[in-house]
Protein backbone atom coordinates (compact mmCIF):
# COMPACT_ATOMS: atom_id res chain seq x y z
CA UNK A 1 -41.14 0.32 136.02
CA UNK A 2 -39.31 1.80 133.08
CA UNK A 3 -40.36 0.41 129.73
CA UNK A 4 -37.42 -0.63 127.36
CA UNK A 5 -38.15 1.77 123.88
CA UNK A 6 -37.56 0.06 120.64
CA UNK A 7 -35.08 1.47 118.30
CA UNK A 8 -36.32 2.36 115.10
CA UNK A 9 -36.02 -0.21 112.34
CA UNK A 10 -33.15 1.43 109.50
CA UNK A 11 -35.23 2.32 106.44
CA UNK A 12 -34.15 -0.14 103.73
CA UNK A 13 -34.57 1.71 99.91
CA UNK A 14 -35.04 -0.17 97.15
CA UNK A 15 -34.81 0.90 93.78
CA UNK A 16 -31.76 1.88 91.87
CA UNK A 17 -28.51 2.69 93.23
CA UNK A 18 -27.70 6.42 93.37
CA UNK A 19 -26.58 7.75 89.94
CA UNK A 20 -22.29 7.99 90.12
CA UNK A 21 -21.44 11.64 88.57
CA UNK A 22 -19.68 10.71 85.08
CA UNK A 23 -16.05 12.49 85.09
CA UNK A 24 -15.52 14.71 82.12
CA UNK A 25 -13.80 12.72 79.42
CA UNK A 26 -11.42 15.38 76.72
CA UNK A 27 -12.31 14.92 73.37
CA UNK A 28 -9.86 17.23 72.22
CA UNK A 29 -6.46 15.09 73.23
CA UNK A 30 -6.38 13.32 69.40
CA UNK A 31 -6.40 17.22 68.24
CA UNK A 32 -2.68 17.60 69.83
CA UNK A 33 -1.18 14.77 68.77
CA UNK A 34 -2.76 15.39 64.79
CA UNK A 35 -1.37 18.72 64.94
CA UNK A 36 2.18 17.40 66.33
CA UNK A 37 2.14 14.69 63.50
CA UNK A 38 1.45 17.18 60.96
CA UNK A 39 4.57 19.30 62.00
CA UNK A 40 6.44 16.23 61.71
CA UNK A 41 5.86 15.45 58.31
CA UNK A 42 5.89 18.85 57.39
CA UNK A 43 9.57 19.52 58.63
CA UNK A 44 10.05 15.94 56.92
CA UNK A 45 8.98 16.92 53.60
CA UNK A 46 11.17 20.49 53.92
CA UNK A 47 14.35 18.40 54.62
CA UNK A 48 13.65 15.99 51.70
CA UNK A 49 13.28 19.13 49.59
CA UNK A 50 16.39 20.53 50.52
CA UNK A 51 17.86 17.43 50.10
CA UNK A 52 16.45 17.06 46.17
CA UNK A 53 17.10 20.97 45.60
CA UNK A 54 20.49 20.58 46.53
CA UNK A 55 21.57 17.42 44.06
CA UNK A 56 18.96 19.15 41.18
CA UNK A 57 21.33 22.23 41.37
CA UNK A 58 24.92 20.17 41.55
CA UNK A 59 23.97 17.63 38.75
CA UNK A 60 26.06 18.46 35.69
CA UNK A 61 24.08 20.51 32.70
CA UNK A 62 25.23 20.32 29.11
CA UNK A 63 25.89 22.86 26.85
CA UNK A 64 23.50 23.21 24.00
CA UNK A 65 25.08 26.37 22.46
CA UNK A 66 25.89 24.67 19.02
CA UNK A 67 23.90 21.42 19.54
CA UNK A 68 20.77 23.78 17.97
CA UNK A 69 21.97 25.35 15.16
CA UNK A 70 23.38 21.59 14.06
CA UNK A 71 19.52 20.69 14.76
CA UNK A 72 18.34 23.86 12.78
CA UNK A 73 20.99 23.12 9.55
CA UNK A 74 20.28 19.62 9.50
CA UNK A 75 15.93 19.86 9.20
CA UNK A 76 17.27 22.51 6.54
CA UNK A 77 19.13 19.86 4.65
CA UNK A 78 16.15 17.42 5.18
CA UNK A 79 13.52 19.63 4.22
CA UNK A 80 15.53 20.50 1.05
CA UNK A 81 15.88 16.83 -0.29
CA UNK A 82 13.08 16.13 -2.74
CA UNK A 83 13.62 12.48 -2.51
CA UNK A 84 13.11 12.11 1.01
CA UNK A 85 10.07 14.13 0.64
CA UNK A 86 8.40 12.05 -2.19
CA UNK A 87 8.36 9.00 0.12
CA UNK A 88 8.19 8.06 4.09
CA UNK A 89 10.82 10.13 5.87
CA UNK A 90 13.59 7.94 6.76
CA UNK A 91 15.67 10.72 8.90
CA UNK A 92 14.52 11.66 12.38
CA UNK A 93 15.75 14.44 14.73
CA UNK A 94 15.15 14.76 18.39
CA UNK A 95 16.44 16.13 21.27
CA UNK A 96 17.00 12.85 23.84
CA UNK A 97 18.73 12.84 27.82
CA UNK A 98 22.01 12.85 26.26
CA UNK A 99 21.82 15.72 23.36
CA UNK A 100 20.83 15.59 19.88
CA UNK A 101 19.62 12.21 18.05
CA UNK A 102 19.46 11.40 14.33
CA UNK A 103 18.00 8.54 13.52
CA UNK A 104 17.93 6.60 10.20
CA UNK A 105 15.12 4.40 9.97
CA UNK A 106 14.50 1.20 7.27
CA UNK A 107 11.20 3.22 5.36
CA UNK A 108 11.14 3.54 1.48
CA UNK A 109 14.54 1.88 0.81
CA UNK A 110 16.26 -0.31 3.36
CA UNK A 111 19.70 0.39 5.12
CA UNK A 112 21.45 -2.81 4.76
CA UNK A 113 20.93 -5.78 2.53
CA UNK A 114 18.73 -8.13 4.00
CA UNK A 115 20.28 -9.75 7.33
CA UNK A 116 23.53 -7.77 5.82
CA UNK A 117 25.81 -5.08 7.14
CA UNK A 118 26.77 -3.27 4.58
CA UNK A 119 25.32 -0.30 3.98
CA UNK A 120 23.30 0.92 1.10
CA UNK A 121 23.37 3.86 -1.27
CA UNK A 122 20.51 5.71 -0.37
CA UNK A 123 21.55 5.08 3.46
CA UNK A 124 25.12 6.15 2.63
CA UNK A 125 23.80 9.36 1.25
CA UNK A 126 21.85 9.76 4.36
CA UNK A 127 24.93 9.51 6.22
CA UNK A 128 26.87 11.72 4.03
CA UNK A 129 24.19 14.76 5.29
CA UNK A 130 24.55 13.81 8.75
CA UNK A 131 28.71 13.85 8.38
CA UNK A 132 28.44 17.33 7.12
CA UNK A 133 26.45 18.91 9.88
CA UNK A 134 27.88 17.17 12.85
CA UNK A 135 31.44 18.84 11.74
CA UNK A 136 29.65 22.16 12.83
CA UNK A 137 30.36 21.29 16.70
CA UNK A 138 33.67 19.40 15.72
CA UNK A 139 34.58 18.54 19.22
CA UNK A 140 31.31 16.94 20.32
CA UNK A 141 31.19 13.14 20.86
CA UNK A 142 29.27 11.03 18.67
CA UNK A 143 27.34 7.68 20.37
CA UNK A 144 26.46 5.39 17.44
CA UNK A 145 23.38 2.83 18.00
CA UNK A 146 21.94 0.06 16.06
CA UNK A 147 18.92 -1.79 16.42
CA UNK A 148 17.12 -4.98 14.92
CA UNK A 149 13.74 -6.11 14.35
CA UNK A 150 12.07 -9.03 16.21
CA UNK A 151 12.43 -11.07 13.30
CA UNK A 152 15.29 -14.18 14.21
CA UNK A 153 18.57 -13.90 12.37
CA UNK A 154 18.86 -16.98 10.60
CA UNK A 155 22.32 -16.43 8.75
CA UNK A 156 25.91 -16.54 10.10
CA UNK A 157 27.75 -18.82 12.50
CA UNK A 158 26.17 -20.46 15.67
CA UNK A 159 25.63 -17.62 18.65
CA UNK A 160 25.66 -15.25 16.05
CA UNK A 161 22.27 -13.26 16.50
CA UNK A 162 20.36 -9.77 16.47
CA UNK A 163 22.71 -8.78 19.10
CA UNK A 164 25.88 -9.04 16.50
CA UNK A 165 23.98 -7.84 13.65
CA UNK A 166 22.87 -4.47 15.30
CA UNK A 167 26.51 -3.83 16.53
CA UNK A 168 27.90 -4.88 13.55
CA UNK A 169 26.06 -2.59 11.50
CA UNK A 170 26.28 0.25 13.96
CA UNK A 171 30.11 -0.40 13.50
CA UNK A 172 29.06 -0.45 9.63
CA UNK A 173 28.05 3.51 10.18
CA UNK A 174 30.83 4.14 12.36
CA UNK A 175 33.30 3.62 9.58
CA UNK A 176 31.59 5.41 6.99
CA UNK A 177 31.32 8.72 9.45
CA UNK A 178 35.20 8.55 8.98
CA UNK A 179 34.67 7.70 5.45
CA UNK A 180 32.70 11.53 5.20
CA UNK A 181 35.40 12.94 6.96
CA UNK A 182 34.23 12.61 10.78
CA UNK A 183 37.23 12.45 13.12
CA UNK A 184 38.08 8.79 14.23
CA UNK A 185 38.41 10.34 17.96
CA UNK A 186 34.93 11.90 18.17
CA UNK A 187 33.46 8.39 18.63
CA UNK A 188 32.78 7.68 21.95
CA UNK A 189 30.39 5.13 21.85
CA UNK A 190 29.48 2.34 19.58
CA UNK A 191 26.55 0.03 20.63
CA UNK A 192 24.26 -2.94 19.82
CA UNK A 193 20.80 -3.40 20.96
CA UNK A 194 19.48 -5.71 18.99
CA UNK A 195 15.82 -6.14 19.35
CA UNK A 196 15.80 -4.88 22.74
CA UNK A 197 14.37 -1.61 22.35
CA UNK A 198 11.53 -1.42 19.53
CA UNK A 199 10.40 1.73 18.17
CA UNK A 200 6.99 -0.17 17.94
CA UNK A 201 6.51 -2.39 20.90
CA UNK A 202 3.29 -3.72 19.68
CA UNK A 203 4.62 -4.26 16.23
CA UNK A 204 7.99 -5.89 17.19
CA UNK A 205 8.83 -7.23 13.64
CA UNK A 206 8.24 -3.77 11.62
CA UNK A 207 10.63 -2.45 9.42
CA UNK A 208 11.01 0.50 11.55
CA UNK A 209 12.06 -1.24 14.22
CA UNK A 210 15.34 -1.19 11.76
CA UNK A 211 17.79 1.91 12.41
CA UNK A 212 21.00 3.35 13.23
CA UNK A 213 21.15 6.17 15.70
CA UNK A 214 23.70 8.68 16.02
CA UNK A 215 23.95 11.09 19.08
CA UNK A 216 25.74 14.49 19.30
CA UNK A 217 27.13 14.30 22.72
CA UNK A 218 27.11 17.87 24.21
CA UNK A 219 30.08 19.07 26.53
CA UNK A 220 29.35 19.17 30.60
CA UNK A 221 29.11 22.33 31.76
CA UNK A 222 31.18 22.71 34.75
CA UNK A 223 29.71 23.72 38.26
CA UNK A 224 32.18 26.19 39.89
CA UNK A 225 29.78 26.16 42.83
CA UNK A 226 31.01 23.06 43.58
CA UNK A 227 34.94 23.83 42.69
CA UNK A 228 34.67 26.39 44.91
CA UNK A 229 35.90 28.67 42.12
């Protein structure tokens, strides 16, 4: 009689599962997409300095040809004065955006009369210097500008402020210009800024803050590039 043989019992394992093999993971990818951002902002920054090249070279120059020997005659003229050198120099001379600037500031005698707008001797004589150098580039513009202290006006009509008195008195230096002889049609500009624009911020009711700027407006030179010519 055959005997039935037992199967053999399936070996259970215990323990941990079998380790999964990890799949290679790039580290590299964030290397390609840096590089591709970089030649992004690369070709960026080359059009944007095309772009600024391009309206450098086409904006209009000036043409300083007889803006600085006017500069070099009228330090000669300053210099020369032995008034203006035995006190606080009351003349200034700079180049600014627009050409050449001479300034006339309130220092050891005062332009105008106090809260006044007509002008003095000593600034008339000031003014006399500057109307015989500007005639050296007689067809340049002249810009005139006044300016105020902080200090409130507390004369004149209602409304009637630092704003008024500033272009009144730069109208005041306007007409004597033509009084030295300055052509009525180089004035191109006459302006009041009252106490807008200090020449000491943190001292807004100085003296110095007082003063009458004239500019020597330079011709534009013309770009033929752009003619075509």
């Amino acid at each position: 009689m055959l005997k039935a043989v037992a199967k053999p019992e399936a070996v259970v394992r215990r323990g941990r599962p079998p380790k999964r093999e990890k799949r290679h993971v790039s580290h590299g990818n964030w290397k390609l997409v840096y590089a591709d951002f970089v030649t992004v902002l690369m070709a960026f920054f080359i059009v944007v300095w095309i772009i600024l090249f391009d309206l450098i070279s086409q904006r209009e120059k000036v043409d300083l040809t007889c803006i600085k020997p006017l500069a070099e005659a009228l330090e000669k003229q300053i210099s020369e004065d032995k008034a203006l050198k035995a006190g606080k120099m009351p003349l200034q001379v700079d180049f600014s955006a627009e050409g050449l600037r001479v300034t006339l500031l309130d220092t050891q005698e005062p332009m105008f009369q106090r809260g006044g707008t007509t002008l003095s001797d000593f600034a008339k004589q000031q003014f006399a210097k500057v109307a015989s150098v500007v005639e050296l580039c007689p067809t340049h513009k002249l810009k005139i500008e006044g300016y105020t202290d902080s200090t409130p006006y507390a004369g004149g009509a209602l409304g009637y402020g630092n704003w008024e008195l500033s272009a009144e008195r730069a109208n005041s230096a306007r007409r004597e210009l033509v009084a030295q002889k300055v052509g009525i049609e180089r004035i191109a500009q006459v302006i009041g800024y009252g106490d807008s624009v200090p020449t000491l911020p943190d001292d807004p009711t100085n003296a110095l803050n007082r003063r009458i700027s004239i500019t020597v407006l330079p011709p534009k030179i013309k770009n033929d590039s752009l003619t075509g010519n």
